[in-house]
C-alpha atoms as a PDB file:
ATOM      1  CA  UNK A   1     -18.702 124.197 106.391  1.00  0.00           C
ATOM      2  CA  UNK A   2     -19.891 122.820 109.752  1.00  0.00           C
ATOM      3  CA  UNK A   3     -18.148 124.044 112.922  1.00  0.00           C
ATOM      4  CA  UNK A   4     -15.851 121.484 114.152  1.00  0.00           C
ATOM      5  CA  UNK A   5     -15.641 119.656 117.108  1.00  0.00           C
ATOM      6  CA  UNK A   6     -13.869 119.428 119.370  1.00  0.00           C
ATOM      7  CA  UNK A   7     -12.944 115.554 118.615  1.00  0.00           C
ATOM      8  CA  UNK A   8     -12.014 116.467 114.938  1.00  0.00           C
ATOM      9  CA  UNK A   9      -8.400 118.070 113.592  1.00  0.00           C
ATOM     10  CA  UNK A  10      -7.935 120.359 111.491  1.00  0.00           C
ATOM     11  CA  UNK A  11      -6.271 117.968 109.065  1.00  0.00           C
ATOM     12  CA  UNK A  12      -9.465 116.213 109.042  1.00  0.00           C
ATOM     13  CA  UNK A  13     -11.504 118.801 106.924  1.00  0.00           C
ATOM     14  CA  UNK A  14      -8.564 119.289 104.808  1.00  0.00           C
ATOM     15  CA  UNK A  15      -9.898 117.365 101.646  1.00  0.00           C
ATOM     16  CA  UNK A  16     -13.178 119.638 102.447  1.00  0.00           C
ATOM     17  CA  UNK A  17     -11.572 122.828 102.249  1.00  0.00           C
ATOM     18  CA  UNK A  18      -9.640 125.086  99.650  1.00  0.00           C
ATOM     19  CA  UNK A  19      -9.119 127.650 102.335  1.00  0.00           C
ATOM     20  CA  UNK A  20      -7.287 124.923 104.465  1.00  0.00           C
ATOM     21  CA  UNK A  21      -5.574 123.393 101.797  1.00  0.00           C
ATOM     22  CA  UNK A  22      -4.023 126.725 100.554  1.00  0.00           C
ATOM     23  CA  UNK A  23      -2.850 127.341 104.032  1.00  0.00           C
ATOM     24  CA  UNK A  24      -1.268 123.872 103.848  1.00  0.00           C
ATOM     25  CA  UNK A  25       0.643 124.542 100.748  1.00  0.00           C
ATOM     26  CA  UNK A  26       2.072 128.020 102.403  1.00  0.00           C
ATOM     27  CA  UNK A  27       3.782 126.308 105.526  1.00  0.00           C
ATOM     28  CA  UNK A  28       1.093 126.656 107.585  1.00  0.00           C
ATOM     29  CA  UNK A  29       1.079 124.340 110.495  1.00  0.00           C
ATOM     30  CA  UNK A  30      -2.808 123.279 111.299  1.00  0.00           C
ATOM     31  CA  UNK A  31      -1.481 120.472 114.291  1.00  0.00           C
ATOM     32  CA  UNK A  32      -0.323 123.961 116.186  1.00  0.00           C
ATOM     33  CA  UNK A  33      -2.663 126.415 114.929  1.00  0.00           C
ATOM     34  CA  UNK A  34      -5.605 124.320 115.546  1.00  0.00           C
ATOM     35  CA  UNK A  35      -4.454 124.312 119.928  1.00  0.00           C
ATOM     36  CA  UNK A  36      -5.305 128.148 119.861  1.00  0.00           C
ATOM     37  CA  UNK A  37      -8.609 128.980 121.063  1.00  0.00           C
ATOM     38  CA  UNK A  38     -11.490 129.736 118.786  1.00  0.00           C
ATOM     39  CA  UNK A  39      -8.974 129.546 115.342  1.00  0.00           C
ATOM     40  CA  UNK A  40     -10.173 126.278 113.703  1.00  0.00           C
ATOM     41  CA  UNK A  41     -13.880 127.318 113.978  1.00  0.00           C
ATOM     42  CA  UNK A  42     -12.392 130.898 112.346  1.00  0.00           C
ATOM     43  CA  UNK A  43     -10.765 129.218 109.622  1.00  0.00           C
ATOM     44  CA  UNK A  44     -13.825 127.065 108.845  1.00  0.00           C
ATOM     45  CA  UNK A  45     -16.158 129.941 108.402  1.00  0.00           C
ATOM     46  CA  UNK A  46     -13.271 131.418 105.929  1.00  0.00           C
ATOM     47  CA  UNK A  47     -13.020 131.800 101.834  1.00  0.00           C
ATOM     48  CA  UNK A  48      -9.822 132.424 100.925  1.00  0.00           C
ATOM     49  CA  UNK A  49     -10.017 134.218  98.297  1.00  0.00           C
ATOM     50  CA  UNK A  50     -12.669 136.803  99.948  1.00  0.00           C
ATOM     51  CA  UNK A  51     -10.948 136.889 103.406  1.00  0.00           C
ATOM     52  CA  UNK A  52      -7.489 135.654 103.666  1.00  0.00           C
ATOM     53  CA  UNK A  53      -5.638 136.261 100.424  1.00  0.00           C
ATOM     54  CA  UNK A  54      -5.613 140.138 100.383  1.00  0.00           C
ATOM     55  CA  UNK A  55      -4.357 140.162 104.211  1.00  0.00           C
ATOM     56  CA  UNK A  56      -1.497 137.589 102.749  1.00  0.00           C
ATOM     57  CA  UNK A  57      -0.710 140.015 100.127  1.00  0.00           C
ATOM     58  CA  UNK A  58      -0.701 143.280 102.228  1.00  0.00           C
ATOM     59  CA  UNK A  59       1.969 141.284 104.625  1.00  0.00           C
ATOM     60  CA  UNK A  60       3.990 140.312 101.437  1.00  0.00           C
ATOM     61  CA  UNK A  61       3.961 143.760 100.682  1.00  0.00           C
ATOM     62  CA  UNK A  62       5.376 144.870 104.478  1.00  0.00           C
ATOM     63  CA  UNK A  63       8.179 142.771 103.728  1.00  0.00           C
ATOM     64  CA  UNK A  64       7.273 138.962 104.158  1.00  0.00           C
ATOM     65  CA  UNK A  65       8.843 136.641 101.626  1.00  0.00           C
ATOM     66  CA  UNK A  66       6.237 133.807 100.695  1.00  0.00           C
ATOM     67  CA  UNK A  67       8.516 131.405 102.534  1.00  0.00           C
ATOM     68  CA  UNK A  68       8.396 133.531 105.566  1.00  0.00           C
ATOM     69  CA  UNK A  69       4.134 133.787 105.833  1.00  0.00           C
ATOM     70  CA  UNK A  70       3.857 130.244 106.467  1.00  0.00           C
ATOM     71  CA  UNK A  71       5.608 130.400 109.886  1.00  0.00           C
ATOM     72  CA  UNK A  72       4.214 133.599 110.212  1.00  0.00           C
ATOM     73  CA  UNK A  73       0.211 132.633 110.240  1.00  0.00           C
ATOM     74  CA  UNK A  74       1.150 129.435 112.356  1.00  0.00           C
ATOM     75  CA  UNK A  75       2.433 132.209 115.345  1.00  0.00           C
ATOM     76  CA  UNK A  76      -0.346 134.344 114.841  1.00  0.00           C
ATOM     77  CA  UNK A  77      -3.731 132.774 112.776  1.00  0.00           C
ATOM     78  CA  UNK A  78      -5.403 135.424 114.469  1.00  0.00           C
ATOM     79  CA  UNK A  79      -4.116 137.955 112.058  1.00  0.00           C
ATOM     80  CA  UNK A  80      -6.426 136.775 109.768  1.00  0.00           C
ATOM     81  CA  UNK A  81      -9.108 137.459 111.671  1.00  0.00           C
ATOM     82  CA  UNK A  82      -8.295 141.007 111.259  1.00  0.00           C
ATOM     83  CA  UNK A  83      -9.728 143.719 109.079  1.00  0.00           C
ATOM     84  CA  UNK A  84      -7.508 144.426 106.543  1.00  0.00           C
ATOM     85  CA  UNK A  85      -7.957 148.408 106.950  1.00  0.00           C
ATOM     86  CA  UNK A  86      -6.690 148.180 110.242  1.00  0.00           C
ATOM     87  CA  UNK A  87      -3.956 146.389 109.432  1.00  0.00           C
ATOM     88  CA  UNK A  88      -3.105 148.937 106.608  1.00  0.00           C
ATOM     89  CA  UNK A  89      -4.083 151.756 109.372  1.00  0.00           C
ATOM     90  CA  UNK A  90      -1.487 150.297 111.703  1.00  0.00           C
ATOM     91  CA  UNK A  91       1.439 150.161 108.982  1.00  0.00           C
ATOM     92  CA  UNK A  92       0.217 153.669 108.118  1.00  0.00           C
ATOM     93  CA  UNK A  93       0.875 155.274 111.357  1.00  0.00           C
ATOM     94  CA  UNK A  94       4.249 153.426 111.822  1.00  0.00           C
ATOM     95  CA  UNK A  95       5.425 155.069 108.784  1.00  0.00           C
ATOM     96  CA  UNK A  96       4.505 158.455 109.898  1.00  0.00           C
ATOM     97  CA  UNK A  97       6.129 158.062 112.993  1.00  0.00           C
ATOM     98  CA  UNK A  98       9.123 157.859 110.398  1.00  0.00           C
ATOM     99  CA  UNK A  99       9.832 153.962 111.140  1.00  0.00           C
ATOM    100  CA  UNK A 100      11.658 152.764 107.378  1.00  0.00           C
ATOM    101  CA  UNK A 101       9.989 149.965 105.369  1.00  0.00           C
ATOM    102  CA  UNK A 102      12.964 147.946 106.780  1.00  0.00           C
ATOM    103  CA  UNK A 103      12.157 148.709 110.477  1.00  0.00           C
ATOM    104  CA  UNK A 104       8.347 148.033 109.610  1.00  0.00           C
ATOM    105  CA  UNK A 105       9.292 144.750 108.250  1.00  0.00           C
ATOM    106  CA  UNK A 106      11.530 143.403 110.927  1.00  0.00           C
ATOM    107  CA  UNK A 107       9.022 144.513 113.549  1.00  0.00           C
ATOM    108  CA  UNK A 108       6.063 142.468 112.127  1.00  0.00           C
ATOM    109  CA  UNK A 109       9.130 139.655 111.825  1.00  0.00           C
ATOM    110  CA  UNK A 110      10.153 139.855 115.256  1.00  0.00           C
ATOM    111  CA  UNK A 111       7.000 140.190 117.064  1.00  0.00           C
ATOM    112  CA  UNK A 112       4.273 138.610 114.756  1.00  0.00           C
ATOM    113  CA  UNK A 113       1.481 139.934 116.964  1.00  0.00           C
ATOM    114  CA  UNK A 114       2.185 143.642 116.457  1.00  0.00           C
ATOM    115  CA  UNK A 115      -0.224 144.398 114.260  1.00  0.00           C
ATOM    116  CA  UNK A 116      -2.947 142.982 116.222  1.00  0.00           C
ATOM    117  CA  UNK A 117      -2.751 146.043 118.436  1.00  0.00           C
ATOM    118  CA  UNK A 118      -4.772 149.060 118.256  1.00  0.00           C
ATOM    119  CA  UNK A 119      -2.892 152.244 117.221  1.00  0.00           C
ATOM    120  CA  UNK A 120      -3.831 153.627 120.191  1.00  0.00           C
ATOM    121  CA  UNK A 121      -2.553 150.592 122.235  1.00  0.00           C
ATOM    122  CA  UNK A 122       1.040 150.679 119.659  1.00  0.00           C
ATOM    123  CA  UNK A 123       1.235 154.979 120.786  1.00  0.00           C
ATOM    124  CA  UNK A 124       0.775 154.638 124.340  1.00  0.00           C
ATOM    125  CA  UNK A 125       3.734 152.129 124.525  1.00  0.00           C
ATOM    126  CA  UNK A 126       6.049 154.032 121.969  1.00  0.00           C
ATOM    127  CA  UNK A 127       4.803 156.867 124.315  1.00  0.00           C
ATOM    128  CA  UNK A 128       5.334 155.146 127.749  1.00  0.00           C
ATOM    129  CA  UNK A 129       9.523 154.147 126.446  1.00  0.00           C
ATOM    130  CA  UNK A 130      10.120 157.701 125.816  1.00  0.00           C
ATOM    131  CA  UNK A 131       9.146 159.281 128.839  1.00  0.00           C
ATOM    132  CA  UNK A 132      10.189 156.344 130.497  1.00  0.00           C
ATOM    133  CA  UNK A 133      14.069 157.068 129.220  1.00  0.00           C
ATOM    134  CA  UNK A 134      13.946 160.508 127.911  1.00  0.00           C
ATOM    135  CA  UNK A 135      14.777 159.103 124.202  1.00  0.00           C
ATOM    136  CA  UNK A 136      14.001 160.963 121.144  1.00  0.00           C
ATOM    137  CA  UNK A 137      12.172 159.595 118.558  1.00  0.00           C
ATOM    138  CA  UNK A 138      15.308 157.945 116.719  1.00  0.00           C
ATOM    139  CA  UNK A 139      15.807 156.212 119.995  1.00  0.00           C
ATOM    140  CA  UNK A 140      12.326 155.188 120.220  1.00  0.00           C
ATOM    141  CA  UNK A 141      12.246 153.725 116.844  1.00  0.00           C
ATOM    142  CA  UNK A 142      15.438 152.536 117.302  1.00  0.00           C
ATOM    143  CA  UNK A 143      14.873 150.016 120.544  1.00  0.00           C
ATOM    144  CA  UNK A 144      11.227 149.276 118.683  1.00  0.00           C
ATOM    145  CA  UNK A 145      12.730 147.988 115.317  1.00  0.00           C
ATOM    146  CA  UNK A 146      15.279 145.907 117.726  1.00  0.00           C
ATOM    147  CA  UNK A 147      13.198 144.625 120.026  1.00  0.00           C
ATOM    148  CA  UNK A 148       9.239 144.843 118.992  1.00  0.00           C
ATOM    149  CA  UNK A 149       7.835 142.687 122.143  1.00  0.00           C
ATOM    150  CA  UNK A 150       8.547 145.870 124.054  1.00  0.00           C
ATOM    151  CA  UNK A 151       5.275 146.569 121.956  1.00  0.00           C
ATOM    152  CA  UNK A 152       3.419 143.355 122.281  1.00  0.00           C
ATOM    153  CA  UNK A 153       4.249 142.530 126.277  1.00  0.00           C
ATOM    154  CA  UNK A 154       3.368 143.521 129.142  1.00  0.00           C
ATOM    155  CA  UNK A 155       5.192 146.549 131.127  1.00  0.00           C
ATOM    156  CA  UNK A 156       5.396 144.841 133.841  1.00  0.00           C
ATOM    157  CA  UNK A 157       8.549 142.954 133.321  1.00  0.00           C
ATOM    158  CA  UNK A 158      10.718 145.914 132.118  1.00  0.00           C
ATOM    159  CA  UNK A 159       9.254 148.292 134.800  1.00  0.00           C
ATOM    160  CA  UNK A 160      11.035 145.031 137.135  1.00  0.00           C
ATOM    161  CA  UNK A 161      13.728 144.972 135.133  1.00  0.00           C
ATOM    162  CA  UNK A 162      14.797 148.426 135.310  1.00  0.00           C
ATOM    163  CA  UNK A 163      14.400 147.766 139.315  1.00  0.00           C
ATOM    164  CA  UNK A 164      16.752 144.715 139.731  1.00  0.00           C
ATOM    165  CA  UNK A 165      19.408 146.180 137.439  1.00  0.00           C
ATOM    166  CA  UNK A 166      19.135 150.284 139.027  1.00  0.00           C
ATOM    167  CA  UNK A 167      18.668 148.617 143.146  1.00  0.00           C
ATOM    168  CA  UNK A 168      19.676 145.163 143.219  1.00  0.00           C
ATOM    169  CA  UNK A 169      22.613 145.573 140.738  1.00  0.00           C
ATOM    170  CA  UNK A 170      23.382 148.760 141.324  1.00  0.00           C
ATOM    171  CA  UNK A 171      23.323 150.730 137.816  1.00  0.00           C
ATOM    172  CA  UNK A 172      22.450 154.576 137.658  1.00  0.00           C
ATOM    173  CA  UNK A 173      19.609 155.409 135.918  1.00  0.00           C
ATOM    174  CA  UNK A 174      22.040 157.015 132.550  1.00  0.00           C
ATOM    175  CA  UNK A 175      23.804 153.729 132.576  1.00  0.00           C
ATOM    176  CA  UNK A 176      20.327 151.441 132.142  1.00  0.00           C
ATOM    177  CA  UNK A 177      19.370 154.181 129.715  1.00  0.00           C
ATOM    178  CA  UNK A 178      22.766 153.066 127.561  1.00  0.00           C
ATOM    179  CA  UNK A 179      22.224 149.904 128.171  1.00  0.00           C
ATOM    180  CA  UNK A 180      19.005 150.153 126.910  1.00  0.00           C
ATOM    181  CA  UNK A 181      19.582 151.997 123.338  1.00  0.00           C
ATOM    182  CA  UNK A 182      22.826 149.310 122.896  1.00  0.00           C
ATOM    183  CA  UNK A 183      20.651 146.015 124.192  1.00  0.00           C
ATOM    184  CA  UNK A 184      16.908 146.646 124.455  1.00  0.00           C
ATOM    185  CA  UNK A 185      16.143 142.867 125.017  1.00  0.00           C
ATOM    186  CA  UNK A 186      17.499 142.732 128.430  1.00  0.00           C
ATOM    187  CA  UNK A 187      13.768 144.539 129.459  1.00  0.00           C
ATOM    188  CA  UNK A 188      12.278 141.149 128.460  1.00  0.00           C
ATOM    189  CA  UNK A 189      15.221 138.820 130.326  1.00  0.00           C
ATOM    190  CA  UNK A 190      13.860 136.709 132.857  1.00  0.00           C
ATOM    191  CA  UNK A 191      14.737 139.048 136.102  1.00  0.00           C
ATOM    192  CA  UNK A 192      15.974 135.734 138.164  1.00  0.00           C
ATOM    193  CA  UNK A 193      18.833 135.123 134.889  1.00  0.00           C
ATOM    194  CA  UNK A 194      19.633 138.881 135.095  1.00  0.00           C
ATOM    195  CA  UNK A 195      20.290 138.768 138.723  1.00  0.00           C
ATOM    196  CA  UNK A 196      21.971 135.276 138.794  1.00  0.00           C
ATOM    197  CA  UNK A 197      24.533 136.558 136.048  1.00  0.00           C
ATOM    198  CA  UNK A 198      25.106 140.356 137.689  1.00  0.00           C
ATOM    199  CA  UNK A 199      26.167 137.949 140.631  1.00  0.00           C
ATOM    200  CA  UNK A 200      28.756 136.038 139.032  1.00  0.00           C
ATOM    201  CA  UNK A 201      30.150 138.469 136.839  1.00  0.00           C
ATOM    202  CA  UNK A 202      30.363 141.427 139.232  1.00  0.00           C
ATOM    203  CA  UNK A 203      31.399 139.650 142.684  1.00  0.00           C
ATOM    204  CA  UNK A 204      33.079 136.006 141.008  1.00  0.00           C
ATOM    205  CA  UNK A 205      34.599 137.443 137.978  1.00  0.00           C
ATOM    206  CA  UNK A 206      35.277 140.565 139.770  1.00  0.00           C
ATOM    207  CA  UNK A 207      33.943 142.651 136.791  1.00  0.00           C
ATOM    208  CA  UNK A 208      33.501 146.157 137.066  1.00  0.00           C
ATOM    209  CA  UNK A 209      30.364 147.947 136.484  1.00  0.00           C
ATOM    210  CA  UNK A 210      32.076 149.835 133.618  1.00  0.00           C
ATOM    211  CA  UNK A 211      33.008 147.173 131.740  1.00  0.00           C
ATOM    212  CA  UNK A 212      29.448 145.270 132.436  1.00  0.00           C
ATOM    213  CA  UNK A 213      27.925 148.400 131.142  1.00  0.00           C
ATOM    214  CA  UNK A 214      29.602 148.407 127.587  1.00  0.00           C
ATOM    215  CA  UNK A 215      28.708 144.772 126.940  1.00  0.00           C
ATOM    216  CA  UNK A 216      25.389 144.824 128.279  1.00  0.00           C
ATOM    217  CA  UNK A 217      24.388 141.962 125.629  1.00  0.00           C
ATOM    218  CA  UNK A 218      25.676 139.863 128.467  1.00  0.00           C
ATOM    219  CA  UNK A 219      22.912 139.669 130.028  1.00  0.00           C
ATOM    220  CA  UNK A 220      21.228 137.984 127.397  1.00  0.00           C
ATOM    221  CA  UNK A 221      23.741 135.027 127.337  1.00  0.00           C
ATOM    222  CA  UNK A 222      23.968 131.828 129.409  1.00  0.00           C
ATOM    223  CA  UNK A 223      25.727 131.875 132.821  1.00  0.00           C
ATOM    224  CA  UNK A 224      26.408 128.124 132.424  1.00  0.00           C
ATOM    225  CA  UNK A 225      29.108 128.351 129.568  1.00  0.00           C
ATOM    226  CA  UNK A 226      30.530 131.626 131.399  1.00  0.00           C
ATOM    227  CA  UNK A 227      31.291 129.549 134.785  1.00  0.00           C
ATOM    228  CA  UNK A 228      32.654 126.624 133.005  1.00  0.00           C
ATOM    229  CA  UNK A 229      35.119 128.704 130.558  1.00  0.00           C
ATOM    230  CA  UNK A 230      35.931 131.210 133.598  1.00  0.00           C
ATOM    231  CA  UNK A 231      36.893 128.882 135.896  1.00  0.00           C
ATOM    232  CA  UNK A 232      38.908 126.666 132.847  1.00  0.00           C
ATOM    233  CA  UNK A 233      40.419 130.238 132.704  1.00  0.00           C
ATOM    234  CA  UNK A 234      41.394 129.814 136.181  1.00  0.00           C
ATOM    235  CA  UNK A 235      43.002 126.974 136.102  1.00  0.00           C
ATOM    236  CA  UNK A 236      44.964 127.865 133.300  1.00  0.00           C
ATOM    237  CA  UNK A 237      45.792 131.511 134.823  1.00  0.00           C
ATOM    238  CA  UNK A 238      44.116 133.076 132.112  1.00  0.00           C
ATOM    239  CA  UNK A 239      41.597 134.865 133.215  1.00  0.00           C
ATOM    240  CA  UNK A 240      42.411 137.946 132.208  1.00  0.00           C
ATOM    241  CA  UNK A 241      39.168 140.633 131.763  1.00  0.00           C
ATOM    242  CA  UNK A 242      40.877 144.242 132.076  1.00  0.00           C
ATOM    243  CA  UNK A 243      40.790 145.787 128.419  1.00  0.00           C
ATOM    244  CA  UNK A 244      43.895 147.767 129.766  1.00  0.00           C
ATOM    245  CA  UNK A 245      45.998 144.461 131.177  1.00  0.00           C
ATOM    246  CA  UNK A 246      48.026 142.062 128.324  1.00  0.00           C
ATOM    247  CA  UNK A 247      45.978 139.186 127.309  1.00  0.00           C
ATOM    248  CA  UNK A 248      42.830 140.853 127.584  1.00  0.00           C
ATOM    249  CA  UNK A 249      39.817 138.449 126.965  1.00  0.00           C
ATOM    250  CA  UNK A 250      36.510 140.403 125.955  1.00  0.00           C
ATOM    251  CA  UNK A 251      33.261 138.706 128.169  1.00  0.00           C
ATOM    252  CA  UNK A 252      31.341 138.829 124.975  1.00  0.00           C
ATOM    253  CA  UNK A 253      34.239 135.807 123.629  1.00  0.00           C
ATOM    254  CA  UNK A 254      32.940 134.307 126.434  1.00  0.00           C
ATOM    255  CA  UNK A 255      29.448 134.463 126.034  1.00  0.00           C
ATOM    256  CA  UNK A 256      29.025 133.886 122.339  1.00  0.00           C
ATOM    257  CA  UNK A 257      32.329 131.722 120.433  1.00  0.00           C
ATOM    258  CA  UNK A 258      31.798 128.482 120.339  1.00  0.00           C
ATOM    259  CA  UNK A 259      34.003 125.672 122.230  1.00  0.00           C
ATOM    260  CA  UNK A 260      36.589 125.214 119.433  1.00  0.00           C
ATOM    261  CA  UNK A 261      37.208 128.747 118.954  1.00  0.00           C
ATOM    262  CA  UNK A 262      37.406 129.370 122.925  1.00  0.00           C
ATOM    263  CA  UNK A 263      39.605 126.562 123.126  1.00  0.00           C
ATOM    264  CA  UNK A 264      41.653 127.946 119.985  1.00  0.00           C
ATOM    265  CA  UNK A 265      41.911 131.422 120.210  1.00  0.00           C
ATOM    266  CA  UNK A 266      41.076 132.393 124.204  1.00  0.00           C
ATOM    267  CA  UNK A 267      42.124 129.790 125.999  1.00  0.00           C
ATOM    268  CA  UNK A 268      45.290 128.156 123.865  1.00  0.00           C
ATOM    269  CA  UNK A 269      44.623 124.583 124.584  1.00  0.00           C
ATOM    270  CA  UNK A 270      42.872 121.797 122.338  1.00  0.00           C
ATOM    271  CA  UNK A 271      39.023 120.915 122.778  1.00  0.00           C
ATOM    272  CA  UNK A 272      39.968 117.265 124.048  1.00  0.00           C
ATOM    273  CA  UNK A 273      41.810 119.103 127.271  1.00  0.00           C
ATOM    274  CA  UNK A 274      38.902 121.768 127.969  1.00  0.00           C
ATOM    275  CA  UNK A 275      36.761 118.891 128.183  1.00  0.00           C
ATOM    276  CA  UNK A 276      38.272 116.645 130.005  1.00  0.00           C
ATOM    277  CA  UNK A 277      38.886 119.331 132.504  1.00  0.00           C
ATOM    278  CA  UNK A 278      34.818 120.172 132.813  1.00  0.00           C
ATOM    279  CA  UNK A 279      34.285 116.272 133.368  1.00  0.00           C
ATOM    280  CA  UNK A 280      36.847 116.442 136.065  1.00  0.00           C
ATOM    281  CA  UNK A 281      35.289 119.187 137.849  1.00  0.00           C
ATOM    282  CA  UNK A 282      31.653 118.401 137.593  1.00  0.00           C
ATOM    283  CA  UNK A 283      32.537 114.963 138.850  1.00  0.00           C
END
């Protein structure tokens, strides 16, 4: 097959190619795959039966459903670029580090590019969290399995991360290391969204550090819906946050139900009221 260029689609050579149309019938998108640098040409110079379809089966065999590999080559064609003993080298030395065939598969899930990393390159960074926290291995594997693009990214956005939330937040260094172990994602949050909702829940909401620090999976939520139900909460004289006070209402209710069942259950007033009152006060 000739290389293709850069005029042509993918979808072009389709009726040319087995391997393409095999990658077709998995789910495989070739409009998105083919925007990735140097993939189509790949995939042109590829048999499937000699190059892809044992990589296919070794991810099957990880955990991958058949529906599931689709999706999963149109995040990362590059994995079939790959040797297949260094993928198998890769799941090898996660399951001596004593990660379970459940962790293994919801890590090449949740971060499709992990295996595309050296083992070196995956051992430095398991390495770099420990030290980084003092966490034993459970822990390790534990914030790994959770959240794998602590593998994949770049340390540079924890490392600022950690910095916001320990001097611009004011968090000790034990309570970021619970945070960590209970929410691991907040290391990848966007540091302007942590910031923006430290500000409103600490010094708007008035919530204590304590309480911020046992539902740290706030962080991860939208401020938007917070400010609207808060200050509904307000106006109703609701706003209740102290676990130890009557009418306690938990900030995780206010990050995750959905508007029926805050108007329902939290707030005690019908969905037609809460949002008449937001058109009022965006007005």
């Amino acid at each position: 097959m000739p290389l293709m260029p850069e005029t042509y689609t993918l979808a072009s050579y389709v009726d040319q190619s087995e391997t393409l149309q095999k990658l077709v019938q998995m789910g495989v998108d070739l409009s998105k795959i083919q925007k990735r640098r140097g993939v189509a040409n790949m995939l042109m110079r590829m048999d499937f039966e000699r190059d892809i379809k044992d990589k296919l089966a070794f991810l099957h065999h990880c955990g991958l459903s058949g529906e599931e590999l689709g999706s999963f080559v149109t995040k990362n064609p590059f994995i079939l670029g790959e040797e297949l003993q260094n993928l198998e080298a890769r799941v090898h030395y996660l399951q001596e580090m004593k990660f379970s065939p459940e962790a293994i598969s919801q890590i090449i899930t949740r971060a499709p590019y992990f295996l595309n990393f050296s083992i070196e390159r995956i051992d430095n960074k398991l390495g770099y969290y420990q030290q980084l926290f003092g966490f034993s291995d459970a822990n390790v594997r534990a914030i790994i399995t959770r959240c794998p693009k602590l593998v994949t990214g770049k340390v540079s956005q924890p490392k600022e991360n950690l910095f916001v939330l320990e001097f611009q937040c004011g968090f000790s260094k034990s309570a970021l290391r619970n945070m960590v172990l209970q929410e691991p994602s907040i290391l990848l949050r966007g540091k302007q969204a942590l910031i923006d909702t430290f500000d409103y829940l600490h010094n708007t909401m008035k919530i204590p550090h304590k309480l911020l620090l046992g539902s740290p999976g706030v962080f991860l939520g939208r401020i938007d819906r917070v400010k609207d139900r808060h200050k509904f909460l307000v106006h109703k004289k609701r706003n209740q946050y102290s676990p130890k006070e009557p009418g306690y209402i938990s900030l995780m209710a206010l990050f995750k139900v959905p508007d029926d069942a805050f108007c329902e259950k939290i707030a005690k007033v019908s969905e037609e009221e809460y949002n008449h009152f937001l058109k009022t006060c965006r007005l």
